[in-house]
N, C-alpha and C. Protein backbone atom coordinates (compact mmCIF):
# COMPACT_ATOMS: atom_id res chain seq x y z
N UNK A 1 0.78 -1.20 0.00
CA UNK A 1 0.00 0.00 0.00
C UNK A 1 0.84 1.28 0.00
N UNK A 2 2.37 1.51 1.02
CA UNK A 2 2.79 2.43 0.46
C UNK A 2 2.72 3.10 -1.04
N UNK A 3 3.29 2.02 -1.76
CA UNK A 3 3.28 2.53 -2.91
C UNK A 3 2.40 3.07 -4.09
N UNK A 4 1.23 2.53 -3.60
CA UNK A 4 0.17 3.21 -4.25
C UNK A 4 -0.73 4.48 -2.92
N UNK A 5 -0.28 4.60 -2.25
CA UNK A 5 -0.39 6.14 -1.53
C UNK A 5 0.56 6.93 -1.90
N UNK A 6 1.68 6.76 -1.88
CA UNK A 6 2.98 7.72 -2.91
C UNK A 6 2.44 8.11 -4.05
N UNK A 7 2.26 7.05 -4.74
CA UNK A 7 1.98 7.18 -6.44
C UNK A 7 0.48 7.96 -6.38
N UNK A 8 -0.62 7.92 -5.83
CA UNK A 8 -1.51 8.87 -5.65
C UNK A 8 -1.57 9.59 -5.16
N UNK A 9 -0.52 10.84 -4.09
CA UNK A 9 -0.18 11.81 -4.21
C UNK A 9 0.39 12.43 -4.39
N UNK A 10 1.37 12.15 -5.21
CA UNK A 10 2.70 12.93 -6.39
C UNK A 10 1.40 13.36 -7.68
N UNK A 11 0.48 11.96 -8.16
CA UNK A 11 -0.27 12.25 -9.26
C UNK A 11 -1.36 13.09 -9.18
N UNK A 12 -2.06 13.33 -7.87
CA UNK A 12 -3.32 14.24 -7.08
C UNK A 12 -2.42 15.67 -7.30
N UNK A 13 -1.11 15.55 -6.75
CA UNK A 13 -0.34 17.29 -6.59
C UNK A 13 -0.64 17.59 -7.99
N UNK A 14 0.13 16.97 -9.17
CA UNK A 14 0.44 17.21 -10.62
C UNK A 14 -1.41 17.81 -11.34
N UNK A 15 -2.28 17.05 -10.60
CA UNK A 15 -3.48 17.57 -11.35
C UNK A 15 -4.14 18.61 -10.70
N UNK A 16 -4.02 18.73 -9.22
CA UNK A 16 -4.19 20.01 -8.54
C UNK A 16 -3.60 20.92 -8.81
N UNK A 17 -1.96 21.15 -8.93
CA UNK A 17 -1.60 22.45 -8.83
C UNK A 17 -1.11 23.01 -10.32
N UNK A 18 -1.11 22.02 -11.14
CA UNK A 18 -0.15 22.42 -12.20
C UNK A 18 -1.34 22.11 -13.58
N UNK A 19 -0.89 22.78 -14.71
CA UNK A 19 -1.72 22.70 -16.05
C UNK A 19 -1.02 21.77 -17.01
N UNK A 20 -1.44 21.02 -18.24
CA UNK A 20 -0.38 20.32 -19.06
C UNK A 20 -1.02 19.00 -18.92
N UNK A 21 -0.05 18.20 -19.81
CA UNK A 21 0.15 17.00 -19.44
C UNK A 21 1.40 16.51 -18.43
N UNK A 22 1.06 15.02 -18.38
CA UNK A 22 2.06 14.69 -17.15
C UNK A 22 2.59 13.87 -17.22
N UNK A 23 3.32 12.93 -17.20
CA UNK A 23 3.80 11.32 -17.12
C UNK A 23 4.18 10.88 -16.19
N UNK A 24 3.73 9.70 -15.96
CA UNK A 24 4.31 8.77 -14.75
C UNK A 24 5.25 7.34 -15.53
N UNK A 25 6.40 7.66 -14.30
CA UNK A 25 7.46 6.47 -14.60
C UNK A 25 7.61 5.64 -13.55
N UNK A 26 7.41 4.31 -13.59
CA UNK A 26 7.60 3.43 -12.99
C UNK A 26 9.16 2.25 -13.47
N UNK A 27 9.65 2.18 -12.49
CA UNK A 27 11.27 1.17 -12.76
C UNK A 27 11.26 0.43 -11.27
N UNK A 28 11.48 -0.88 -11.86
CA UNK A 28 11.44 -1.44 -10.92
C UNK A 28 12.59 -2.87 -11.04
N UNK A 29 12.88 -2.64 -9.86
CA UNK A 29 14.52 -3.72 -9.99
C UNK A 29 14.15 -4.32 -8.27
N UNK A 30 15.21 -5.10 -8.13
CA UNK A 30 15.35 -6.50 -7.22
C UNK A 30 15.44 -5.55 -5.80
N UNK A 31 16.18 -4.42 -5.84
CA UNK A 31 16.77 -3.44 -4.86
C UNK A 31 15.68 -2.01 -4.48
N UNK A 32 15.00 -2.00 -5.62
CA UNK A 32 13.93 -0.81 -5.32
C UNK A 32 12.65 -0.55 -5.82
N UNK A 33 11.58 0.09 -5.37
CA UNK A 33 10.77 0.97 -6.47
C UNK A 33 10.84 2.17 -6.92
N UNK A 34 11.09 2.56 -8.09
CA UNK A 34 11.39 3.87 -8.23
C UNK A 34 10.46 4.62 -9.20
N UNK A 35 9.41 5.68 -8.52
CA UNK A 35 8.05 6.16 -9.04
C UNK A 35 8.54 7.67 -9.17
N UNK A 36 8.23 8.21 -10.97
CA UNK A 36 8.76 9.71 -11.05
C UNK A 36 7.45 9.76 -11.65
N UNK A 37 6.91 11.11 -11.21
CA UNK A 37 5.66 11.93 -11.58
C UNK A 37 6.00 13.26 -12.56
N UNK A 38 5.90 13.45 -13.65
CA UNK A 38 6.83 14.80 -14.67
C UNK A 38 5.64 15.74 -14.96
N UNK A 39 5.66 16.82 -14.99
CA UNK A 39 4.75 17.84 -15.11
C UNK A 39 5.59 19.01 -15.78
N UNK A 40 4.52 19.70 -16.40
CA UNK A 40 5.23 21.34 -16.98
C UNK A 40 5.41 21.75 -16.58
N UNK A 41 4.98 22.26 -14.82
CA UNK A 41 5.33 23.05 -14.23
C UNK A 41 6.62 23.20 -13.87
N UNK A 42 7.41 24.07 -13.60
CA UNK A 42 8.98 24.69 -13.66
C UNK A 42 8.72 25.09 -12.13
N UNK A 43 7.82 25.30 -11.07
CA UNK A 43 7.80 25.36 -9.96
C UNK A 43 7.82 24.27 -8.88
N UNK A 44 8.82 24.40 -7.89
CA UNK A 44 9.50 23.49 -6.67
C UNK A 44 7.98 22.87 -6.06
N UNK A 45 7.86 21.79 -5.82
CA UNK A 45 6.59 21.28 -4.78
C UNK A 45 7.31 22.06 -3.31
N UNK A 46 5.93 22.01 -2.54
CA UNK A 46 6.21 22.59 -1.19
C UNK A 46 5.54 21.39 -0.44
N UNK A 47 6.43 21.39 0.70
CA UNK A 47 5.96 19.96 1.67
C UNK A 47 5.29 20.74 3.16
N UNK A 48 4.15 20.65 3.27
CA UNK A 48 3.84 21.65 4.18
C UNK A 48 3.46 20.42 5.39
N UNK A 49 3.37 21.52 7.01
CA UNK A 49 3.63 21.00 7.97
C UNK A 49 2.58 21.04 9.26
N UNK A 50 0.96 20.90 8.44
CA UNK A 50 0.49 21.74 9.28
C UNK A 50 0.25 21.12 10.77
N UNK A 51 -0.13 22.31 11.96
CA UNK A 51 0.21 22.20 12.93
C UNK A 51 -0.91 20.80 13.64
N UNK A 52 -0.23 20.40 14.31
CA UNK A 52 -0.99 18.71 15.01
C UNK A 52 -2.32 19.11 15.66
N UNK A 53 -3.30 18.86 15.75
CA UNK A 53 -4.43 19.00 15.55
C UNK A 53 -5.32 19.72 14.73
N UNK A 54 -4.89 20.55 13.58
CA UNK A 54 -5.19 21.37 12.81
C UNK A 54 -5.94 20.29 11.89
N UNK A 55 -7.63 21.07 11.76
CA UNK A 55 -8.18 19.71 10.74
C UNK A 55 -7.81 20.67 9.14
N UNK A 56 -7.57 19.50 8.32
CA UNK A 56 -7.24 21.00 7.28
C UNK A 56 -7.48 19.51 6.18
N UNK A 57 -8.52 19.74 4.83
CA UNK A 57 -8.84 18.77 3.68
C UNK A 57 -7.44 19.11 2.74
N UNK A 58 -6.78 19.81 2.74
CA UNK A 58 -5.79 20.06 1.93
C UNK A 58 -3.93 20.28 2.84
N UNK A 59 -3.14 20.15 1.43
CA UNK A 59 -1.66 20.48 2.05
C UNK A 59 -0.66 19.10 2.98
N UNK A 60 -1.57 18.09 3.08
CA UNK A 60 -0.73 16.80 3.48
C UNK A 60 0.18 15.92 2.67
N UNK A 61 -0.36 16.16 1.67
CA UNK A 61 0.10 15.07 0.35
C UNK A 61 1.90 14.63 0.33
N UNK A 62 2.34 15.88 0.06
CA UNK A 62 4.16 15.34 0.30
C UNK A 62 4.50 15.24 1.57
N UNK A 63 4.12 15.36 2.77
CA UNK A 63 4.48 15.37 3.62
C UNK A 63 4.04 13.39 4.21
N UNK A 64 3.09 13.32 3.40
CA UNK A 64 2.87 11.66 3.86
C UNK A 64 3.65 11.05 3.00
N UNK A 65 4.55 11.63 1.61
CA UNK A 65 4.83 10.49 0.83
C UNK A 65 6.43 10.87 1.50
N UNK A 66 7.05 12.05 2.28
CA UNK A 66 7.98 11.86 3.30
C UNK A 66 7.99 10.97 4.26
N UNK A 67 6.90 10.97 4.89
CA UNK A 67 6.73 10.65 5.65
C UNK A 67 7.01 8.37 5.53
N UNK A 68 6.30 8.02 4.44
CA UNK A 68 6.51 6.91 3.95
C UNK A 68 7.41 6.16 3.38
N UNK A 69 7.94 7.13 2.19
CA UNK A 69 8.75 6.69 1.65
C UNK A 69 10.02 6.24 1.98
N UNK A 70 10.85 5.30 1.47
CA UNK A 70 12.08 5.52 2.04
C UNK A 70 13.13 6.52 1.72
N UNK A 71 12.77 7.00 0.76
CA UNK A 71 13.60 8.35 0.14
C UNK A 71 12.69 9.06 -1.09
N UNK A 72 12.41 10.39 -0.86
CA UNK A 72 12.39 11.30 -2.51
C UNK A 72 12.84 12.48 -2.67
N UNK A 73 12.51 13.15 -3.72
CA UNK A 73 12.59 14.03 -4.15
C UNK A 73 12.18 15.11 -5.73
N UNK A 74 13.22 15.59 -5.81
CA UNK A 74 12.47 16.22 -7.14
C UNK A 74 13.62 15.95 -8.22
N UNK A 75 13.15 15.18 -8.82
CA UNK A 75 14.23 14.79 -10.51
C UNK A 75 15.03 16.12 -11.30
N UNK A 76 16.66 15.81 -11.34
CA UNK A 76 17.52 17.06 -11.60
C UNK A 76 17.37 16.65 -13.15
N UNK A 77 16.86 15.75 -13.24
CA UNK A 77 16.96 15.61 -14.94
C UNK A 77 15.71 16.20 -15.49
N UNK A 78 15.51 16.79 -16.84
CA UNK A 78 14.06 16.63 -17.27
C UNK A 78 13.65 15.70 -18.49
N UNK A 79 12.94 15.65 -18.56
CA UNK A 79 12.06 14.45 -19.20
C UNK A 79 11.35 14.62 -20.49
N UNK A 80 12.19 15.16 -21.80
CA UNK A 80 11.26 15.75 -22.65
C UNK A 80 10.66 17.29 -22.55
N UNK A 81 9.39 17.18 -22.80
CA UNK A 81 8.97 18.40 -22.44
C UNK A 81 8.48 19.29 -21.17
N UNK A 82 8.79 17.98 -20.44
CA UNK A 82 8.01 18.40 -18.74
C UNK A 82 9.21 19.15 -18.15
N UNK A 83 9.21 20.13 -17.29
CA UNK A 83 9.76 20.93 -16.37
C UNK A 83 10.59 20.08 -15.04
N UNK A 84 9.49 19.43 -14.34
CA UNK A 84 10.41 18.87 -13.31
C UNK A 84 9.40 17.26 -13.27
N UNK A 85 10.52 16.64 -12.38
CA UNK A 85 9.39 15.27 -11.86
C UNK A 85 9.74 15.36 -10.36
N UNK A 86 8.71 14.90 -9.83
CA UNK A 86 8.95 14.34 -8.31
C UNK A 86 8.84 13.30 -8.31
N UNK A 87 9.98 12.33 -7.71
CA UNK A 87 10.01 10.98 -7.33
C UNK A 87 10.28 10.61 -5.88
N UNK A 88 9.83 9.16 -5.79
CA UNK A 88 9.99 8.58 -4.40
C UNK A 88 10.47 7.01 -4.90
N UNK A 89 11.16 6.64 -3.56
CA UNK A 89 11.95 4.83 -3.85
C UNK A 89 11.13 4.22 -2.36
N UNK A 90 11.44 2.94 -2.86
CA UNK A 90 10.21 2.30 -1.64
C UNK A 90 11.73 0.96 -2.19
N UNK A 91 11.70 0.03 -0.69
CA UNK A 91 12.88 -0.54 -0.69
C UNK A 91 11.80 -1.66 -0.15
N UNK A 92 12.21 -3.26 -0.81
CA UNK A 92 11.05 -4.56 -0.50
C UNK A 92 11.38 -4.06 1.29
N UNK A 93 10.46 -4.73 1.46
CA UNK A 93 10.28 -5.25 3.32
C UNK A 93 11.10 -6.35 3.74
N UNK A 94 11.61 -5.97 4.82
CA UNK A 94 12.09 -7.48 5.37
C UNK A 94 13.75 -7.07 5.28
């Protein structure tokens, strides 16, 4: 389940905040999962922090796929015509 809570909010951010098309990359080897989300947008994601009991329907999204993942970030490469990607790696269990 991590990985499809990652992968649905990298892809929820890309259709909320940004215009375009998008692509999702999936690679997957013996050692990792590695999920990149590419969008037009040329602007940084923000991982917001809101305060612990604060009920709030919005602004959690990167902060749970921090929170989960075993590592991400935002792709220094670009991808064609997209601006940036955000990715996350998920490492088997055990």
């Amino acid at each position: 389940m991590p990985a499809a809570l990652c992968t649905s909010e990298l892809v929820t951010n890309v259709h909320l905040h940004t215009k375009g098309a998008a692509m999702l990359r999936i690679r997957l080897n013996p050692a990792r999962l590695h999920v990149s989300v590419f969008d037009e947008s040329p602007d940084p994601p923000v991982v917001a922090h809101p305060a612990a009991g604060v009920a709030a329907c919005w602004g959690r999204g990167l902060a749970l796929v921090e929170e989960v993942a075993d590592t991400w970030g935002v792709a220094v490469e670009r991808a064609g015509r997209y601006a940036k990607g955000v990715w996350f790696e998920l490492r088997p269990a055990g």
